[in-house]
N, C-alpha and C. Protein backbone atom coordinates (compact mmCIF):
# COMPACT_ATOMS: atom_id res chain seq x y z
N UNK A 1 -12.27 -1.12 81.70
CA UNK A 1 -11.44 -2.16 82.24
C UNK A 1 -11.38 -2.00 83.75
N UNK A 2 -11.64 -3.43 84.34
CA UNK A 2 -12.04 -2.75 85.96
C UNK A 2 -10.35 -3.15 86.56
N UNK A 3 -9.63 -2.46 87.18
CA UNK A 3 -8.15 -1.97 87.99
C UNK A 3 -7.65 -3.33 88.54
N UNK A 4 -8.86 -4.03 88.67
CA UNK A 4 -8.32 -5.16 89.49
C UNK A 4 -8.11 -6.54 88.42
N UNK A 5 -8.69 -6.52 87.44
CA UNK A 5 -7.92 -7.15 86.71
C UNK A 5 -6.64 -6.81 85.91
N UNK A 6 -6.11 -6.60 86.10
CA UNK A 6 -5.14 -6.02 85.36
C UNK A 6 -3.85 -7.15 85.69
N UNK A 7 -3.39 -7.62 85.02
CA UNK A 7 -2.19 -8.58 85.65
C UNK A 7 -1.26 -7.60 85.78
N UNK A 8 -0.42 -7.82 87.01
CA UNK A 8 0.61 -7.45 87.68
C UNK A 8 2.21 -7.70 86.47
N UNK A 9 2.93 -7.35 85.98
CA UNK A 9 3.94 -7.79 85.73
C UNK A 9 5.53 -6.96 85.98
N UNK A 10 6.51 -7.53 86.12
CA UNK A 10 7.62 -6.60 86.70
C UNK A 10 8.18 -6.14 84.94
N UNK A 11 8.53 -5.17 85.21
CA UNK A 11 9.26 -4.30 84.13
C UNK A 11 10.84 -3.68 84.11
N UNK A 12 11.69 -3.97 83.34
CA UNK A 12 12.66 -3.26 83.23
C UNK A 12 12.88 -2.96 82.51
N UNK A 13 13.56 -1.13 82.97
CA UNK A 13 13.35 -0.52 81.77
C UNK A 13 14.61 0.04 82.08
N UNK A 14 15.25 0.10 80.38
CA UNK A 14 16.31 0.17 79.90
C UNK A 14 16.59 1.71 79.21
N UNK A 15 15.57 2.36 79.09
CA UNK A 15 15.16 4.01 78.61
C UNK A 15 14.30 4.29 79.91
N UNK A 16 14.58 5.28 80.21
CA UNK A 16 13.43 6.02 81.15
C UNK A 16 12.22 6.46 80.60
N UNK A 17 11.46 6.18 81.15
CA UNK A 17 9.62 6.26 81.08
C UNK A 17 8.39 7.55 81.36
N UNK A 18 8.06 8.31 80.92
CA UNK A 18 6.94 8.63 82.18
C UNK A 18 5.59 8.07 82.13
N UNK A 19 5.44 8.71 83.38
CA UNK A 19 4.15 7.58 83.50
C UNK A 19 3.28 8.81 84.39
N UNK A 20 2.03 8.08 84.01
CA UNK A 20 0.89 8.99 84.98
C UNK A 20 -0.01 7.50 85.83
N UNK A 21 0.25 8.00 87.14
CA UNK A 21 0.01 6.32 88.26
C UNK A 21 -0.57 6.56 89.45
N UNK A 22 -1.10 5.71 89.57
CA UNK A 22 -1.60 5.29 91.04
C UNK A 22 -1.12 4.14 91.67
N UNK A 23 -0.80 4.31 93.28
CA UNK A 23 -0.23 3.01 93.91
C UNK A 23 -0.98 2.38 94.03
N UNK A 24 -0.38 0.93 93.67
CA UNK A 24 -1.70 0.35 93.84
C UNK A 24 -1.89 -0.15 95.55
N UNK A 25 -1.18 0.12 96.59
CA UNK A 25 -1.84 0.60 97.86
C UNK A 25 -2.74 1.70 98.08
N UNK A 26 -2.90 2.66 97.59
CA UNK A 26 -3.44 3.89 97.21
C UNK A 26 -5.04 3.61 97.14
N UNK A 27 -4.79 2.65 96.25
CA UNK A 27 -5.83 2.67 95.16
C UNK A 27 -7.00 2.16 96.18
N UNK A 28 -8.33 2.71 95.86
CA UNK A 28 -9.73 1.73 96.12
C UNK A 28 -9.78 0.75 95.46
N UNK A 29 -10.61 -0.42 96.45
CA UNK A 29 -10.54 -1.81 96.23
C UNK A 29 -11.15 -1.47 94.74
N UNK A 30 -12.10 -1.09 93.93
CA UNK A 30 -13.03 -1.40 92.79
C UNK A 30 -13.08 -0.58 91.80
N UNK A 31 -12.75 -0.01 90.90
CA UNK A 31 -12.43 1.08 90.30
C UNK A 31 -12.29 0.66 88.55
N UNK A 32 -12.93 1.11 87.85
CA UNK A 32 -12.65 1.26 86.33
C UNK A 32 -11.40 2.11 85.79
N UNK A 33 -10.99 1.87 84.93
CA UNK A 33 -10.03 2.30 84.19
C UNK A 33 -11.33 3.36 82.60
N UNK A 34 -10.71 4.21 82.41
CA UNK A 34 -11.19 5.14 81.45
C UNK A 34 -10.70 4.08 80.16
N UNK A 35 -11.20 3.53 79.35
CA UNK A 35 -10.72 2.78 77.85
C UNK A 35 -10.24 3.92 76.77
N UNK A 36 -9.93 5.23 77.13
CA UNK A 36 -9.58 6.23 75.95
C UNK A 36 -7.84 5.79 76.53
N UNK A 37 -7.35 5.48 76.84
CA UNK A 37 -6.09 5.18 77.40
C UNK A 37 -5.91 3.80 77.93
N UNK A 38 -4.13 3.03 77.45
CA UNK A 38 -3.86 1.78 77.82
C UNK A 38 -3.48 2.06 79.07
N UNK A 39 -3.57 0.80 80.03
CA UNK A 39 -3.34 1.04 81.52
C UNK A 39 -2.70 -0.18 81.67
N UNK A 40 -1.60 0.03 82.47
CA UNK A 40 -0.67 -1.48 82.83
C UNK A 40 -0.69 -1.34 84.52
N UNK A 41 -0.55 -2.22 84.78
CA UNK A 41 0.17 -2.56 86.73
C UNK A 41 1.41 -2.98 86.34
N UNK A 42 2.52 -2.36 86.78
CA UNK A 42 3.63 -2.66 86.87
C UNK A 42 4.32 -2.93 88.18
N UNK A 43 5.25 -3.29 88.18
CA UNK A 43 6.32 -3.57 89.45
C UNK A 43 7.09 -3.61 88.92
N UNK A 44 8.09 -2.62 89.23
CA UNK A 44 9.11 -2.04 89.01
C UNK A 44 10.63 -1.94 90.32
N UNK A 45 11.66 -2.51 89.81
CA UNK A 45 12.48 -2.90 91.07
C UNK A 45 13.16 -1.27 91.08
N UNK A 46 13.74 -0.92 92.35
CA UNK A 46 14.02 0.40 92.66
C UNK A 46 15.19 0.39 93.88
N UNK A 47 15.75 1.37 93.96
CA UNK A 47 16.24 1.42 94.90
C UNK A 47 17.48 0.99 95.10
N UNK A 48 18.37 0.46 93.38
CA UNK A 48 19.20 -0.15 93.93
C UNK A 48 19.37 -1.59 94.41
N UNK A 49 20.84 -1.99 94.87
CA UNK A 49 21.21 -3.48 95.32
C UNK A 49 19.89 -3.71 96.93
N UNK A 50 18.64 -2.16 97.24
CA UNK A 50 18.23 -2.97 98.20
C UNK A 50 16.57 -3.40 97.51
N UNK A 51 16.54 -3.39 96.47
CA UNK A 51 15.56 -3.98 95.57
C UNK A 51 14.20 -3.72 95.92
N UNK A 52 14.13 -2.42 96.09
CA UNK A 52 12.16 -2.09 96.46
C UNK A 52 11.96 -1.95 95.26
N UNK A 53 10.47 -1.64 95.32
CA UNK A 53 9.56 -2.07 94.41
C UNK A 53 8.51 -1.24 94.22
N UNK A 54 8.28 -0.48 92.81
CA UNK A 54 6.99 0.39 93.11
C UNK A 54 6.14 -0.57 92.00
N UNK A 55 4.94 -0.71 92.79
CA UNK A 55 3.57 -1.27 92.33
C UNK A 55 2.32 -0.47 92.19
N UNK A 56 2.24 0.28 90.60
CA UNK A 56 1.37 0.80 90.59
C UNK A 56 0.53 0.59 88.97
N UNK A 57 -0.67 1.35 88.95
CA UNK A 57 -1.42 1.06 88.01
C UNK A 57 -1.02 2.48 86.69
N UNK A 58 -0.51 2.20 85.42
CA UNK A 58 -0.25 3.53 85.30
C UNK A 58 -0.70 3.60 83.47
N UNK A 59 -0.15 4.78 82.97
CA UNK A 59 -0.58 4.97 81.27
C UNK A 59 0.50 5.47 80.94
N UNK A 60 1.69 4.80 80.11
CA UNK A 60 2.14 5.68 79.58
C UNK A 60 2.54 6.64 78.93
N UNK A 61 3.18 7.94 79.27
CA UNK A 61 2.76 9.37 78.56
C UNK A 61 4.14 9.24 77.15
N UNK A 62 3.78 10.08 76.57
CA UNK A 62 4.55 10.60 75.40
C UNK A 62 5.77 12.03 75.68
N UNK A 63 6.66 11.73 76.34
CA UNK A 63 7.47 12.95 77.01
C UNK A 63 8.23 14.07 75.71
N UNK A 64 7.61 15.08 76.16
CA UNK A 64 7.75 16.44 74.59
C UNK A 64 9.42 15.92 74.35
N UNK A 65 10.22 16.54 73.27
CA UNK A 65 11.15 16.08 72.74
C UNK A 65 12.04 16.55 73.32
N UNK A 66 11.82 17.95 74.32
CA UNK A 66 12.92 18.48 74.98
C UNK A 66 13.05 17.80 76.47
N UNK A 67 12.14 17.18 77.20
CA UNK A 67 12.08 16.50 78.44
C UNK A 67 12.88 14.97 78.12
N UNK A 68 12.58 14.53 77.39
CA UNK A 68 13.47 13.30 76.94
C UNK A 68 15.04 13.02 77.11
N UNK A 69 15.93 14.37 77.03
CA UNK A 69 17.19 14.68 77.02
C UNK A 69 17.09 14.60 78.44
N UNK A 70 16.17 15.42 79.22
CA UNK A 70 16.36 15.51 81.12
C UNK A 70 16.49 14.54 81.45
N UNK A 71 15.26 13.83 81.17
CA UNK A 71 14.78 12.10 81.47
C UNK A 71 16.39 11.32 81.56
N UNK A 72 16.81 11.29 80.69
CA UNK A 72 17.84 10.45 80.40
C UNK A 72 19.06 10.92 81.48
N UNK A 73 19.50 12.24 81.34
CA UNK A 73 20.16 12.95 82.46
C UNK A 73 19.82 12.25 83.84
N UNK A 74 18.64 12.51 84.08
CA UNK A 74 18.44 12.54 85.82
C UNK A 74 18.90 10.67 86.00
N UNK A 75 18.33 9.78 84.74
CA UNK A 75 18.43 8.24 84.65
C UNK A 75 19.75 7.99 84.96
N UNK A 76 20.51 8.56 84.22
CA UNK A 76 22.28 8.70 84.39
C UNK A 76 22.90 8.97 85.95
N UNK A 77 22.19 9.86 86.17
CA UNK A 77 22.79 10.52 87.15
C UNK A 77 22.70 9.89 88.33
N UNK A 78 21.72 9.03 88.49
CA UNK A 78 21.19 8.43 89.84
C UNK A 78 21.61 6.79 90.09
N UNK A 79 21.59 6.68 87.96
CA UNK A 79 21.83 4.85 88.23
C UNK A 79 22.48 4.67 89.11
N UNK A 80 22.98 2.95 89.49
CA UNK A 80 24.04 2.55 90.61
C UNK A 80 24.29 3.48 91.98
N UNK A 81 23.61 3.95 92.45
CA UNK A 81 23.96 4.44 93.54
C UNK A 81 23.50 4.25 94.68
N UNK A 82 22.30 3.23 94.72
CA UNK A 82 21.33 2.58 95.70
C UNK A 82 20.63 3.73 96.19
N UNK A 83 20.11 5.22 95.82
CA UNK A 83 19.35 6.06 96.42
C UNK A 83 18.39 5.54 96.44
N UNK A 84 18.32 6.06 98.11
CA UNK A 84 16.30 5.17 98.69
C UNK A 84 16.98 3.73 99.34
N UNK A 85 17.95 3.42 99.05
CA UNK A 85 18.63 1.83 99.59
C UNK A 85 17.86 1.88 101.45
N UNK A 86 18.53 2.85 101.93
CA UNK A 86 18.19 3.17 103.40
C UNK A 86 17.78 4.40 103.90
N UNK A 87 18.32 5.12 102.78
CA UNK A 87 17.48 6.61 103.24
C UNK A 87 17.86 7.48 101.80
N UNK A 88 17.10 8.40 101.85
CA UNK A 88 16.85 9.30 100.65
C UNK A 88 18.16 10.73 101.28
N UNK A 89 19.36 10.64 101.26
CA UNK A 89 19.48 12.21 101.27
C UNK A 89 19.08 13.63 100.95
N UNK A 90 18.96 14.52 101.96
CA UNK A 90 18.39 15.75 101.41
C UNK A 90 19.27 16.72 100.18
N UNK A 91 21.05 16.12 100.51
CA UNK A 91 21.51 16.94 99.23
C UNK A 91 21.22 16.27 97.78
N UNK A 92 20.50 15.04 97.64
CA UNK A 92 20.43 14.46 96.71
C UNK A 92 18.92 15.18 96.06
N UNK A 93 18.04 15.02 97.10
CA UNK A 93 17.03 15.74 96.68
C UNK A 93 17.03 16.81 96.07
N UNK A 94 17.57 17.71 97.01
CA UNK A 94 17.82 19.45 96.50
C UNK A 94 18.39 19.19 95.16
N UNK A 95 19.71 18.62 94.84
CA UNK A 95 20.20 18.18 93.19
C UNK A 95 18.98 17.89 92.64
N UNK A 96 18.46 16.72 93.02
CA UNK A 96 17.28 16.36 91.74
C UNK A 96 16.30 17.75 91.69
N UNK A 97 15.89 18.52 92.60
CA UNK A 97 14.79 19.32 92.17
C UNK A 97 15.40 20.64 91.62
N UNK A 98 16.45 20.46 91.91
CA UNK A 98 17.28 21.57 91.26
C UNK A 98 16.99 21.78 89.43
N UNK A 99 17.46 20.24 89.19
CA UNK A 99 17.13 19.85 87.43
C UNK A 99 16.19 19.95 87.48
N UNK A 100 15.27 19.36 88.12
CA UNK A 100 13.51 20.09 87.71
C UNK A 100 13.03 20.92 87.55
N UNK A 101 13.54 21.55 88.52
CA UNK A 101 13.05 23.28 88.31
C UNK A 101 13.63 24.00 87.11
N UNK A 102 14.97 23.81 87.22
CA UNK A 102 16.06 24.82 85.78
C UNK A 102 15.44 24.37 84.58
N UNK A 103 15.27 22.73 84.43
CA UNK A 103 15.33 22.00 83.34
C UNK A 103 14.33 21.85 82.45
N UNK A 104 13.22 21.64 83.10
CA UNK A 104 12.24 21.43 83.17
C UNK A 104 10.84 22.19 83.80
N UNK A 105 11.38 23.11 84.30
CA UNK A 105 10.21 24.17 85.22
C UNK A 105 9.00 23.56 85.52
N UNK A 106 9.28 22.31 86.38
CA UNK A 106 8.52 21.89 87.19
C UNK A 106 9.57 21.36 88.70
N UNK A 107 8.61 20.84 89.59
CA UNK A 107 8.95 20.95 90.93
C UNK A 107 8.55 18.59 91.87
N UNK A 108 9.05 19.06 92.61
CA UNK A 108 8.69 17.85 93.26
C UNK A 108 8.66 18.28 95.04
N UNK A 109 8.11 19.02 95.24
CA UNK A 109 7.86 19.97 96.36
C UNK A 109 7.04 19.07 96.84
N UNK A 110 6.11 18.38 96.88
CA UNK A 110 5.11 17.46 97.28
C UNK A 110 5.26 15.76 97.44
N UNK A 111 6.05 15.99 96.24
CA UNK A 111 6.43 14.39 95.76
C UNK A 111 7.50 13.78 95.99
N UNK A 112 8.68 14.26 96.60
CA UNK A 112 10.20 14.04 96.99
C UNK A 112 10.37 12.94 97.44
N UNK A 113 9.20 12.72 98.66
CA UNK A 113 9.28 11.62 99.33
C UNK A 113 9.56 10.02 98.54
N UNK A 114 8.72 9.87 97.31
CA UNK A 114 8.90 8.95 96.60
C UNK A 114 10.50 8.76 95.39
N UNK A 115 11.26 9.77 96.03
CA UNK A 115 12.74 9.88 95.00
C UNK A 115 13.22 8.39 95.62
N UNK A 116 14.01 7.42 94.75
CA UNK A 116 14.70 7.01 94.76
C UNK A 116 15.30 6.29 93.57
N UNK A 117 16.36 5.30 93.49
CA UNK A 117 16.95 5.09 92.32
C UNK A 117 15.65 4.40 91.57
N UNK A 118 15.73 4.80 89.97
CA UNK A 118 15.03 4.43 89.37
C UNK A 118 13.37 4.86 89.46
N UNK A 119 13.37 5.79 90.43
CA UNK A 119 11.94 6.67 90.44
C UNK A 119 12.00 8.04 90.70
N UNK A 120 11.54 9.07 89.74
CA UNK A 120 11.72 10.00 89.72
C UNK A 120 10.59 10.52 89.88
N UNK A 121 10.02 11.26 91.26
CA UNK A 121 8.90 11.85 90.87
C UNK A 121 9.00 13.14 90.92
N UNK A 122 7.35 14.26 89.84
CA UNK A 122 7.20 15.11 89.96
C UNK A 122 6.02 15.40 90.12
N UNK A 123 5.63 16.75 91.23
CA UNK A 123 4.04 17.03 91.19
C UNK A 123 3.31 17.04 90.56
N UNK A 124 2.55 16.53 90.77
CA UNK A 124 1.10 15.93 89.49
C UNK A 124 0.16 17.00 89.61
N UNK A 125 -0.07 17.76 88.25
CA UNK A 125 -1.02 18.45 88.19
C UNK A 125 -1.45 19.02 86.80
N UNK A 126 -2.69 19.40 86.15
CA UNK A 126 -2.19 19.53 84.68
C UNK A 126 -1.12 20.08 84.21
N UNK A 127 -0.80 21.11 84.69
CA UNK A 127 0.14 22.25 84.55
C UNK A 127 1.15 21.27 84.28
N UNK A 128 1.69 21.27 84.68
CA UNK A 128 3.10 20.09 84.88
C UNK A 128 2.97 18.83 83.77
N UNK A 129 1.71 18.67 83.48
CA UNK A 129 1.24 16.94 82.64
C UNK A 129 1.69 17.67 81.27
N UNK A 130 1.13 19.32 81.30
CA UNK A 130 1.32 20.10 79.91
C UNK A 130 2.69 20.21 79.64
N UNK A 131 3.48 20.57 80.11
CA UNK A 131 4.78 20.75 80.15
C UNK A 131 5.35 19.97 79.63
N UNK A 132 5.21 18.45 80.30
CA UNK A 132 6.00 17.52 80.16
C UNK A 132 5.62 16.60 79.02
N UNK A 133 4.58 16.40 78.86
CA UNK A 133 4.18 15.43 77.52
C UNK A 133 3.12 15.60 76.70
N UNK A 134 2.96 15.08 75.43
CA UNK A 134 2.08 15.59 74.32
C UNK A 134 0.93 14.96 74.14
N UNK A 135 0.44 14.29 75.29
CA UNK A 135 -0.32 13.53 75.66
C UNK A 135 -1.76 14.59 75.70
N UNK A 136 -2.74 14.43 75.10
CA UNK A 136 -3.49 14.93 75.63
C UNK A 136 -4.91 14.40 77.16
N UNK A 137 -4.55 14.76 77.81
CA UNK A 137 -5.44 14.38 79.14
C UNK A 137 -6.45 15.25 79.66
N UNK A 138 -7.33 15.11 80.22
CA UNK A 138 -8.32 16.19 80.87
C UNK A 138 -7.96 16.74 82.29
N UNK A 139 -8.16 18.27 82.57
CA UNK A 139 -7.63 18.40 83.60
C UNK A 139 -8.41 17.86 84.68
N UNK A 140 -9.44 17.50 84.72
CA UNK A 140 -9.57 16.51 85.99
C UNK A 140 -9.12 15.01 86.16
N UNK A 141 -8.14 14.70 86.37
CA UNK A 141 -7.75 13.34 86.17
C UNK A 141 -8.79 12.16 86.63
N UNK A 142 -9.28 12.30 87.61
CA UNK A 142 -10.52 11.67 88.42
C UNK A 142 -11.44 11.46 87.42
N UNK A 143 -11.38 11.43 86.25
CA UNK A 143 -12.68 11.63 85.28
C UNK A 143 -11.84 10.43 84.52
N UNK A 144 -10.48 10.01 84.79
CA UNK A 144 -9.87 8.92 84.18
C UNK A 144 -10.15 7.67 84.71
N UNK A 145 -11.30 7.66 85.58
CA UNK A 145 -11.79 6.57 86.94
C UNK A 145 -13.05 7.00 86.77
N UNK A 146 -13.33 5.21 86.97
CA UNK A 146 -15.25 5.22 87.17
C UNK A 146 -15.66 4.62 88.53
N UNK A 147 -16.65 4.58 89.82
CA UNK A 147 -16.18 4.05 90.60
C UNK A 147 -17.55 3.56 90.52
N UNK A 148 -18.10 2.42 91.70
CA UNK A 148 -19.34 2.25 91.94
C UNK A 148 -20.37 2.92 92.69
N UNK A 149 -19.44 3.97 93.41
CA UNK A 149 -20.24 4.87 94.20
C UNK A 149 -19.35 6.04 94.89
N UNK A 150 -20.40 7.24 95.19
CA UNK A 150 -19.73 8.35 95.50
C UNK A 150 -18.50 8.49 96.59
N UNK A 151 -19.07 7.73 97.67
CA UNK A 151 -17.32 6.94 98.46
C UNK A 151 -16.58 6.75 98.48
N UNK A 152 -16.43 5.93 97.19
CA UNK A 152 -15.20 4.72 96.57
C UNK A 152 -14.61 6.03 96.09
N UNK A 153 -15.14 7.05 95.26
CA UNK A 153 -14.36 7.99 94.43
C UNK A 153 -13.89 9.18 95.66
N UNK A 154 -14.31 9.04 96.36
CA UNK A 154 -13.60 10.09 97.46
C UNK A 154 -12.75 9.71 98.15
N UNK A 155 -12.32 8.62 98.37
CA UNK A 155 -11.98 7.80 99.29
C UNK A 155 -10.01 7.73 98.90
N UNK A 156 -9.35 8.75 99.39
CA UNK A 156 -7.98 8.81 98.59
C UNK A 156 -8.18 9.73 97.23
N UNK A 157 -9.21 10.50 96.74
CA UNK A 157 -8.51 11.47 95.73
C UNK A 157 -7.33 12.45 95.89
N UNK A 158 -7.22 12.83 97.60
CA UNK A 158 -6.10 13.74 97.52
C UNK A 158 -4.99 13.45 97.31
N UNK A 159 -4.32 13.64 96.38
CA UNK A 159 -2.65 12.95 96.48
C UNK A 159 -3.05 11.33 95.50
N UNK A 160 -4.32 11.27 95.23
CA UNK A 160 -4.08 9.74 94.20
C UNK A 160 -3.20 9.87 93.35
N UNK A 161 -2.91 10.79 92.23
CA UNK A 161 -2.39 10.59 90.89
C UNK A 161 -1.15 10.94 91.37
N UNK A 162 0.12 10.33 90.26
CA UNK A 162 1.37 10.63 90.49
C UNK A 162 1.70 10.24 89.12
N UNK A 163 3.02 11.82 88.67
CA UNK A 163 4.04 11.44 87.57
C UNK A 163 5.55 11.13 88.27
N UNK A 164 6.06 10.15 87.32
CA UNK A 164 6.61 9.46 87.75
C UNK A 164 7.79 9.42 86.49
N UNK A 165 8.96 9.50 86.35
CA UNK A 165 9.90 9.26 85.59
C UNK A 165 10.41 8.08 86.12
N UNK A 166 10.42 7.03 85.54
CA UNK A 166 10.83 5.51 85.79
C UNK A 166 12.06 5.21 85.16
N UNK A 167 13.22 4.37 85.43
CA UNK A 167 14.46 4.05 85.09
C UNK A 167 14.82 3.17 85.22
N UNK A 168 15.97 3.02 84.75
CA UNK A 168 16.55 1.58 85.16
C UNK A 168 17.16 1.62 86.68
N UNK A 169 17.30 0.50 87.13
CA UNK A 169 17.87 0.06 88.43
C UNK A 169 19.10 -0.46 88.38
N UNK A 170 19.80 -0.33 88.89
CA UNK A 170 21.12 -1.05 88.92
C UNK A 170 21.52 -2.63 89.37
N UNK A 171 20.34 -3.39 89.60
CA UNK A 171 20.17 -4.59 90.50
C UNK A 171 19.78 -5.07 89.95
């Protein structure tokens, strides 16, 4: 399935999600999707009464039975509060990676930048994909992408993939 067809649609979600994604700013113009896995483009409202928006291409994972309880926690904890509205606080951060780390023994050391209401991220890497869901994936994620040429596939691999705990928004 080639990335660029994919219709766009907005999502709200009423249970928190994870997801394994690419922005679709991120993304190279031309790119296949792997068919061993469903792939959606979503847009997703965030942030609260100031209504951003993450737009990305993603699969969703199967979160193990004990991450599900976090999921819901961190969803709780953040609804209604417009985090990310105008700025991300650092004591908010430190809280969220706090639960990641205790909760979950993973980290968002890399990925923080993208915290806000209704997006939860954590560093993407197998290690972390194992942890968190029963999904089975290959550890090269890049092997989940076909491109037309050696370029296109270099072009943004560092930092492409992102997990993502998705939520509801308060808006």
């Amino acid at each position: 399935m080639k990335a660029k067809d994919i219709t766009s649609k907005y999502h709200e979600f009423v249970a928190p999600r994870l997801i394994l994604a690419i922005k679709v700013r991120d993304a190279p113009s031309n790119f296949e999707l792997d068919d061993s896995r469903e792939w959606h483009r979503i847009l997703h409202q965030t942030s609260g009464h100031a209504c951003g928006t993450l737009d990305v291409i993603c699969t969703f994972l199967e979160p193990c039975p004990e991450v599900t309880a976090v999921m819901n926690e961190i969803d709780r904890t953040w609804f209604d509060t417009d985090l990310g509205a105008w700025s991300t606080p650092l004591n908010e951060v430190v809280k969220y990676r706090q639960i990641l780390n205790e909760k979950l023994g993973v980290d968002c050391n890399l990925s923080y930048v993208d915290l806000e209401e209704a997006v939860y991220p954590i560093d993407c890497s197998p290690k972390n994909l194992r942890k968190l869901c029963i999904d089975e994936l290959p550890e090269d994620l890049e092997s989940l992408l076909k491109f037309d040429n050696g370029l296109s596939s270099m072009m943004g691999m560092i930092d492409r993939w992102k997990i993502y705990i998705i939520g509801e928004n308060c808006d």
